[in-house]
Protein backbone atom coordinates (compact mmCIF):
# COMPACT_ATOMS: atom_id res chain seq x y z
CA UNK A 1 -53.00 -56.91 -7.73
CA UNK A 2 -53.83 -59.95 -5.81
CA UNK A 3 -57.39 -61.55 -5.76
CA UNK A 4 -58.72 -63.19 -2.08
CA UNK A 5 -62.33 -64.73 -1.86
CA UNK A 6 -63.37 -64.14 1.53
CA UNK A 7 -67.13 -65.45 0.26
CA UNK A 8 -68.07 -66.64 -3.10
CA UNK A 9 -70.18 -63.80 -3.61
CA UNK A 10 -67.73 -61.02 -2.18
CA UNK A 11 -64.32 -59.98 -3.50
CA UNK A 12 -61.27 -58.35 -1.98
CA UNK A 13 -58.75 -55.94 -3.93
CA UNK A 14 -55.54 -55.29 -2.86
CA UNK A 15 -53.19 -52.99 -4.27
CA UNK A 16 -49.37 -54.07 -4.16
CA UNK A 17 -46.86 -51.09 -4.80
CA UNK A 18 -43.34 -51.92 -6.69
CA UNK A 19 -40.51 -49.56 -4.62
CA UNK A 20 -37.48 -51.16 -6.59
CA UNK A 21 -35.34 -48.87 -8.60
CA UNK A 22 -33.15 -50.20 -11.33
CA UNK A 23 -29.48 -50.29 -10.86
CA UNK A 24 -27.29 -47.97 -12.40
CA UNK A 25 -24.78 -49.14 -15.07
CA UNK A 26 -22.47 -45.81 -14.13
CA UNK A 27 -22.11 -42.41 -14.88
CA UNK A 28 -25.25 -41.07 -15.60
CA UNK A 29 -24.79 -38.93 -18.78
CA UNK A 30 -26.98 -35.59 -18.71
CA UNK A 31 -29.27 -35.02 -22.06
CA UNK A 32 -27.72 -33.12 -25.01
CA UNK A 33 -28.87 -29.50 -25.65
CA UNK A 34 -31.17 -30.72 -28.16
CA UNK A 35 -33.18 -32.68 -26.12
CA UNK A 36 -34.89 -28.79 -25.30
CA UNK A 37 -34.96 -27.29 -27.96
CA UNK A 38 -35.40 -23.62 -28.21
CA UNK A 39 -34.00 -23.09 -24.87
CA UNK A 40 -30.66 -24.13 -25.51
CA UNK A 41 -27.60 -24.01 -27.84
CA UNK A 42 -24.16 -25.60 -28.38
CA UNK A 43 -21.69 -23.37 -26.65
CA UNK A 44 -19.17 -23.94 -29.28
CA UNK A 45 -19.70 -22.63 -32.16
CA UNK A 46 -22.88 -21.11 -31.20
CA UNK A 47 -23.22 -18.91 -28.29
CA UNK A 48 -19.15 -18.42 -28.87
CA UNK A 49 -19.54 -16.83 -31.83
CA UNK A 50 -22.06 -14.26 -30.68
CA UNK A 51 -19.88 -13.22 -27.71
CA UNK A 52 -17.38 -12.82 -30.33
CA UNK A 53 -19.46 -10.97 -32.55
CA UNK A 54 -20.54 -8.26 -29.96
CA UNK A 55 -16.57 -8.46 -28.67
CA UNK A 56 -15.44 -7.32 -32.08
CA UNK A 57 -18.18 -4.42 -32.82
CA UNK A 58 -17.09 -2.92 -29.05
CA UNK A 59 -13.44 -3.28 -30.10
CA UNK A 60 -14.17 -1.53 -33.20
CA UNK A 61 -16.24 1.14 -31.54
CA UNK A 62 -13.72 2.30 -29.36
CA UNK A 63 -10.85 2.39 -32.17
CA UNK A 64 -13.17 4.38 -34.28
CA UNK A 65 -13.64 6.70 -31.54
CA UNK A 66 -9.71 6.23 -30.23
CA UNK A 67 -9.03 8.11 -34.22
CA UNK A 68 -12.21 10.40 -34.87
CA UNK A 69 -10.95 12.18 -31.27
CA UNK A 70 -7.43 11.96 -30.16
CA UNK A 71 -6.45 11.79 -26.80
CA UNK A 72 -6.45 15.49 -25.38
CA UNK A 73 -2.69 16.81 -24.57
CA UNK A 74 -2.23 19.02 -21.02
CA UNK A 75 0.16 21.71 -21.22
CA UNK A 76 3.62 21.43 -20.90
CA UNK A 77 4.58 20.20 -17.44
CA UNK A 78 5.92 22.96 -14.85
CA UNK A 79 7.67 21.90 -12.03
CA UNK A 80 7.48 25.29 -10.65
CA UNK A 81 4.00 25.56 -11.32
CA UNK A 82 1.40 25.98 -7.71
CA UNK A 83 -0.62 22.85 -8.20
CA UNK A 84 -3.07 21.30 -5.78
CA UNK A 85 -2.62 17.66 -5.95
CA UNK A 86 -5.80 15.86 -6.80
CA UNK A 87 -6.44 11.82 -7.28
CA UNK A 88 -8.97 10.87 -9.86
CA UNK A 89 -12.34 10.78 -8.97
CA UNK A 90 -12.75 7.06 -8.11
CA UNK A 91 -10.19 7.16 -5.21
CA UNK A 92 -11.71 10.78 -3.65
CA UNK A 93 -13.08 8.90 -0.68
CA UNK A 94 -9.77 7.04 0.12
CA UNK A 95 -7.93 10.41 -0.33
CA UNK A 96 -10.52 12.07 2.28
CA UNK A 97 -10.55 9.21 4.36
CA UNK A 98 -6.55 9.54 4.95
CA UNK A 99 -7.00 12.89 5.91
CA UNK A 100 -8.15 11.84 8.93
CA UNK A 101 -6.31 12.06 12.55
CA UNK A 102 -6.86 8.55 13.18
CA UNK A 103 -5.58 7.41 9.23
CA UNK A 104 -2.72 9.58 8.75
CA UNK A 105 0.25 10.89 10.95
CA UNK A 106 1.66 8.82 13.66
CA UNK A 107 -1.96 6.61 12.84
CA UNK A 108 -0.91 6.15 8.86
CA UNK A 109 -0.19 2.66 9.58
CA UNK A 110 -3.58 2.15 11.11
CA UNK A 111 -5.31 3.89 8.91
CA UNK A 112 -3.29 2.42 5.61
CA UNK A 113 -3.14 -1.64 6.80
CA UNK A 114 -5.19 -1.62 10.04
CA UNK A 115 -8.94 -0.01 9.00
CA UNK A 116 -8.09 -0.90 5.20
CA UNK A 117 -7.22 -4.51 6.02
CA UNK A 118 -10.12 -5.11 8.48
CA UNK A 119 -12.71 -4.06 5.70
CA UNK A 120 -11.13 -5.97 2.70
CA UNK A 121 -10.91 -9.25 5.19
CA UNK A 122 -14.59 -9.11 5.81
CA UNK A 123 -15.45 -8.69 2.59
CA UNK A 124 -13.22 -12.03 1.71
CA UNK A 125 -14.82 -13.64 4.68
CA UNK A 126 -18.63 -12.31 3.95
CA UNK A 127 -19.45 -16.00 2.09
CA UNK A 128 -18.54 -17.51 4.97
CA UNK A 129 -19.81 -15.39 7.96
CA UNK A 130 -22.93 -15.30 6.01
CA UNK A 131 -24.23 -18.70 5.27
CA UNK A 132 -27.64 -18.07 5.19
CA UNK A 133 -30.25 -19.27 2.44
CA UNK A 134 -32.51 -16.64 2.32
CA UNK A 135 -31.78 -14.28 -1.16
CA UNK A 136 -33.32 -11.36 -0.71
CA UNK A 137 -31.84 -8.79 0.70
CA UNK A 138 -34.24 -7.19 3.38
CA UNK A 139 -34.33 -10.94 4.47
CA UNK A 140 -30.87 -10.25 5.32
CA UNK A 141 -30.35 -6.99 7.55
CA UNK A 142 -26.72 -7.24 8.80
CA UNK A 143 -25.36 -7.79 4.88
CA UNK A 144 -27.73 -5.01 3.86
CA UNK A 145 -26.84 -2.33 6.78
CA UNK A 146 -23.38 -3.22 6.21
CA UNK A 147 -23.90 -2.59 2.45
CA UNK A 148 -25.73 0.61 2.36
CA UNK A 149 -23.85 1.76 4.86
CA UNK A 150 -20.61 1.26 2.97
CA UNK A 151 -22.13 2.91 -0.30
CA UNK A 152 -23.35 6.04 1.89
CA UNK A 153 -19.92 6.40 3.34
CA UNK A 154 -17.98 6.39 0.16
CA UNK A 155 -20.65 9.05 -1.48
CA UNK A 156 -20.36 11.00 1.86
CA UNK A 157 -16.18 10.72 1.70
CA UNK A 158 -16.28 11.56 -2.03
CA UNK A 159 -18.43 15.02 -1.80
CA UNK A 160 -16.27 15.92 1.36
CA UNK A 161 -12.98 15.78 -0.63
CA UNK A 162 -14.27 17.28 -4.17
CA UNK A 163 -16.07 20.09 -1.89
CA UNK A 164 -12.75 21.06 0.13
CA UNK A 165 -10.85 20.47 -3.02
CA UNK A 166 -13.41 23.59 -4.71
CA UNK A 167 -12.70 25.60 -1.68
CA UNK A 168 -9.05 25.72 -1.58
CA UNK A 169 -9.04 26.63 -5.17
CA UNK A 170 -11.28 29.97 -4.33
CA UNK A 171 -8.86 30.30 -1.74
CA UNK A 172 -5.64 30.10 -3.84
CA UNK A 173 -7.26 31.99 -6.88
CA UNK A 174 -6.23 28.43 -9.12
CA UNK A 175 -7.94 27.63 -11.73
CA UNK A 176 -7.54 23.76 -12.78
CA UNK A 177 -6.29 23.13 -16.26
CA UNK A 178 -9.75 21.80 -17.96
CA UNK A 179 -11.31 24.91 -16.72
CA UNK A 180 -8.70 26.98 -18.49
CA UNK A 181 -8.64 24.62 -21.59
CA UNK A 182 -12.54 25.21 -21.75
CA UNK A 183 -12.33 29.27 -21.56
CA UNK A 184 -9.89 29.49 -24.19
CA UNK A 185 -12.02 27.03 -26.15
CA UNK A 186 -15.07 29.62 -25.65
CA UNK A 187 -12.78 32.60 -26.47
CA UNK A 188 -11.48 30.87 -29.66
CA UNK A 189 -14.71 30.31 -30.85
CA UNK A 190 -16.07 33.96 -29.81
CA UNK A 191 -13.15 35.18 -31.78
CA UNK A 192 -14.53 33.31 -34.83
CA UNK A 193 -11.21 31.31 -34.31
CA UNK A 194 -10.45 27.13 -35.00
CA UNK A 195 -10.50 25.28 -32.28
CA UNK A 196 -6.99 24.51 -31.15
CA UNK A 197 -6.33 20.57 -31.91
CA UNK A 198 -4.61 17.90 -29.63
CA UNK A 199 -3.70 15.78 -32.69
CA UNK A 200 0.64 15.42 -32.25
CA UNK A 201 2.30 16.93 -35.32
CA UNK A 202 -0.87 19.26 -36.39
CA UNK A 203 0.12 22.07 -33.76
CA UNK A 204 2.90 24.67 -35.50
CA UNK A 205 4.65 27.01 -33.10
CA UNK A 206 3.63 30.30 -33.41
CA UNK A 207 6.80 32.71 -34.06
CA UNK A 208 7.53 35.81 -32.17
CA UNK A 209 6.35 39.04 -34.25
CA UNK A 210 9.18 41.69 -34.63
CA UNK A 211 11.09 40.36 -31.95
CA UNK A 212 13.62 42.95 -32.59
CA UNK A 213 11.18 45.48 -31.31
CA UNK A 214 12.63 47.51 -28.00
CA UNK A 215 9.14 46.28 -26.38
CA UNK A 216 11.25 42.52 -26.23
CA UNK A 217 13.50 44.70 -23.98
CA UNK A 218 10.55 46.06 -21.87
CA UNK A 219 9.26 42.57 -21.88
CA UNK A 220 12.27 41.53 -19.90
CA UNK A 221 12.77 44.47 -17.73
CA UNK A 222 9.30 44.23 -16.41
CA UNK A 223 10.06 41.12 -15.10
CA UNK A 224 7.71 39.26 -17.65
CA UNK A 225 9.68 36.63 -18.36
CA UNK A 226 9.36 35.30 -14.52
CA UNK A 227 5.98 33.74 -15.30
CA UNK A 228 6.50 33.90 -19.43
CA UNK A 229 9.91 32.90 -20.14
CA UNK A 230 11.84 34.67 -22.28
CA UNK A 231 11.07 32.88 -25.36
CA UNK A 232 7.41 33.58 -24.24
CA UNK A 233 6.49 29.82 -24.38
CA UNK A 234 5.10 30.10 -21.18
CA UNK A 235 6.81 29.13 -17.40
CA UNK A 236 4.75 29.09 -14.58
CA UNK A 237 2.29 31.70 -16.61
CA UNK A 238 0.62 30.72 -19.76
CA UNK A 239 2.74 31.48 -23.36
CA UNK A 240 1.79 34.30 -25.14
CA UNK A 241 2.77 33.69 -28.64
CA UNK A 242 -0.36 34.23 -30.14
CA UNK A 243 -1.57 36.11 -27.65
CA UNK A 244 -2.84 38.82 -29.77
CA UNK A 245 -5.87 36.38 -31.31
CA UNK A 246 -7.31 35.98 -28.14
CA UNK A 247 -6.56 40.08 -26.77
CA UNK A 248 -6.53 43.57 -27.95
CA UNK A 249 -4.31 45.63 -26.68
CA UNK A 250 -7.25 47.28 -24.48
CA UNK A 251 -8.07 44.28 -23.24
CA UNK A 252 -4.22 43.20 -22.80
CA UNK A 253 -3.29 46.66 -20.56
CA UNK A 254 -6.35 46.61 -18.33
CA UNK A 255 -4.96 42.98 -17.89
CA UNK A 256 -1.31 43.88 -16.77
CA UNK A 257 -3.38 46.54 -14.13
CA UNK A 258 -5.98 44.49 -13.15
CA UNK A 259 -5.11 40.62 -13.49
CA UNK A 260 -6.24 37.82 -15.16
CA UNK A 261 -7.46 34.69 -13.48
CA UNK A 262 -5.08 34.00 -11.14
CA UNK A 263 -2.79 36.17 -12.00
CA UNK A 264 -2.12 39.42 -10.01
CA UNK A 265 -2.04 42.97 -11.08
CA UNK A 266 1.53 43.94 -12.39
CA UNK A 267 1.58 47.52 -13.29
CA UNK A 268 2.86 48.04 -9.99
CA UNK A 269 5.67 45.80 -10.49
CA UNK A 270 6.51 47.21 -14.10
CA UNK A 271 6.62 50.72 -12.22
CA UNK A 272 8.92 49.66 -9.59
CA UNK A 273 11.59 47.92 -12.22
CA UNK A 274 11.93 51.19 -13.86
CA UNK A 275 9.62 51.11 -17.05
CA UNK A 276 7.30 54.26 -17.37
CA UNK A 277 3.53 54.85 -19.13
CA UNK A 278 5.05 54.93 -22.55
CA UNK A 279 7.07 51.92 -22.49
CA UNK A 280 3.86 49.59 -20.96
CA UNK A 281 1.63 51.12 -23.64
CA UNK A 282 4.22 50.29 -26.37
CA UNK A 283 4.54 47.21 -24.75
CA UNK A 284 0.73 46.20 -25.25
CA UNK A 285 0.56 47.55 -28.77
CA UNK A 286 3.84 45.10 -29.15
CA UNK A 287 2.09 42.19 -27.58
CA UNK A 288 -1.23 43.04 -29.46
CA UNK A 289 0.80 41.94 -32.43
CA UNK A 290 1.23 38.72 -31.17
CA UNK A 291 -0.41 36.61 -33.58
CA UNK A 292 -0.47 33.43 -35.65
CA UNK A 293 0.39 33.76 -39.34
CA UNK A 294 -3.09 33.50 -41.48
């Protein structure tokens, strides 16, 4: 502040503002956590040991649950078996999108590098195309449409392959094998029967009852052992040791002239090979037999 006397009995003030900044001796070093205390914390040990603590209770979550429920075992593979091929459910829309004229045939290269390549390079080039400031995303319609649009399509792509896959399985009569699993799981427990477990080494084959019985001949002459096998473990039909704790013989003859699931009637077969009335009903009353030892 400087003082000027314009007139002894008048005085001036004049303000005089100091713009220099002190010179740096280097790297500036940035405050220590503690200089805010309560907001921060030392990442080592601190804030590493908690991710470590909740890393260890989700590890030990999922190996509690990997040995209170064991992985689930499919049945035996068939190679003869009528399948219809499925992916898994996360890579539906890429299955229905290759279904496509313009994706598959003489366009599969198009479809696999061309369409495929063109989306997966804009989405490595998206930070760079879009280099705009604004954050919010209806301040930024071309990444939005381009993002809703891409969720819509793989929802859309998804239903249209899990819908077709439903209608070619009404069409074939197939069943898929978790449906089955879960039918025999409600017939079991109807029955007033255990569950059947998936544990390895805690299923026991169940033997064939009187297996010198001239039904085992029937069996075979029928032309059972097509889908059966002649050890009855099953082929491209299911086994059917055992099969007398899940059918009565009523229930196993209207089964052999009616069908089961998707498999046809085949009294008309059994006729046709040669076997008569009395050798199907002995037949049934042989298979009713089928059971597990108690």
């Amino acid at each position: 502040m400087a003082h000027g006397h314009k007139k002894d009995d008048e005085e001036k003030v004049i303000f005089v503002g100091d713009s220099r900044v002190r010179k740096g001796a280097g790297f500036i070093t940035p405050p220590d956590y503690t200089a805010y205390p309560g907001k921060s914390e030392a990442f080592i040990p601190n804030f590493l040991l908690k991710e470590w603590m909740v890393g260890v209770v989700v590890l030990v979550g999922i190996l509690v649950l990997t040995i209170s429920e064991p992985a689930p075992l499919g049945y035996p593979a068939n190679p003869s078996a009528s399948v219809i091929p499925m992916p898994d459910w996360y890579f539906l829309f890429l299955y229905q999108y290759l279904k496509y004229p313009y994706a598959s045939g003489d366009y599969v290269l198009l479809g696999v590098l061309g369409v495929s390549g063109v989306a997966f390079g804009a989405l490595l080039l998206a930070p760079f195309l879009d280099t705009g400031k604004e954050r919010r995303f209806y301040k930024r319609p071309i990444a939005s449409s381009l993002m809703i649009l891409s969720v819509i399509s793989v929802f859309y792509l998804t239903n249209v392959a899990w819908t077709h896959y439903e209608h070619e399985l009404e069409a074939s009569g197939q069943k898929p094998e978790h449906i089955q699993r879960e039918e025999e799981a409600l017939e079991r427990r109807e029955q007033g029967l255990p569950p059947v477990s998936n544990a390895p080494g805690q299923q026991e084959e169940v033997a064939i009852v009187e297996q010198d019985d001239p039904a085992m001949e029937t069996y075979k002459k029928a032309g059972c052992i097509g889908c059966h096998a002649a050890d009855m473990k099953g082929a491209s039909g299911p086994s059917l040791r055992g099969v007398g704790d899940k059918h009565s013989q009523e229930e196993i003859l209207t089964i052999i002239k009616e069908g089961y699931n998707a498999m046809q009637p085949q009294y008309n077969n059994a006729i046709a090979q040669g076997v008569t009335d009395e050798e199907i009903t002995h037949l049934t009353e042989w298979l009713a037999k089928q059971k597990a030892e108690q």
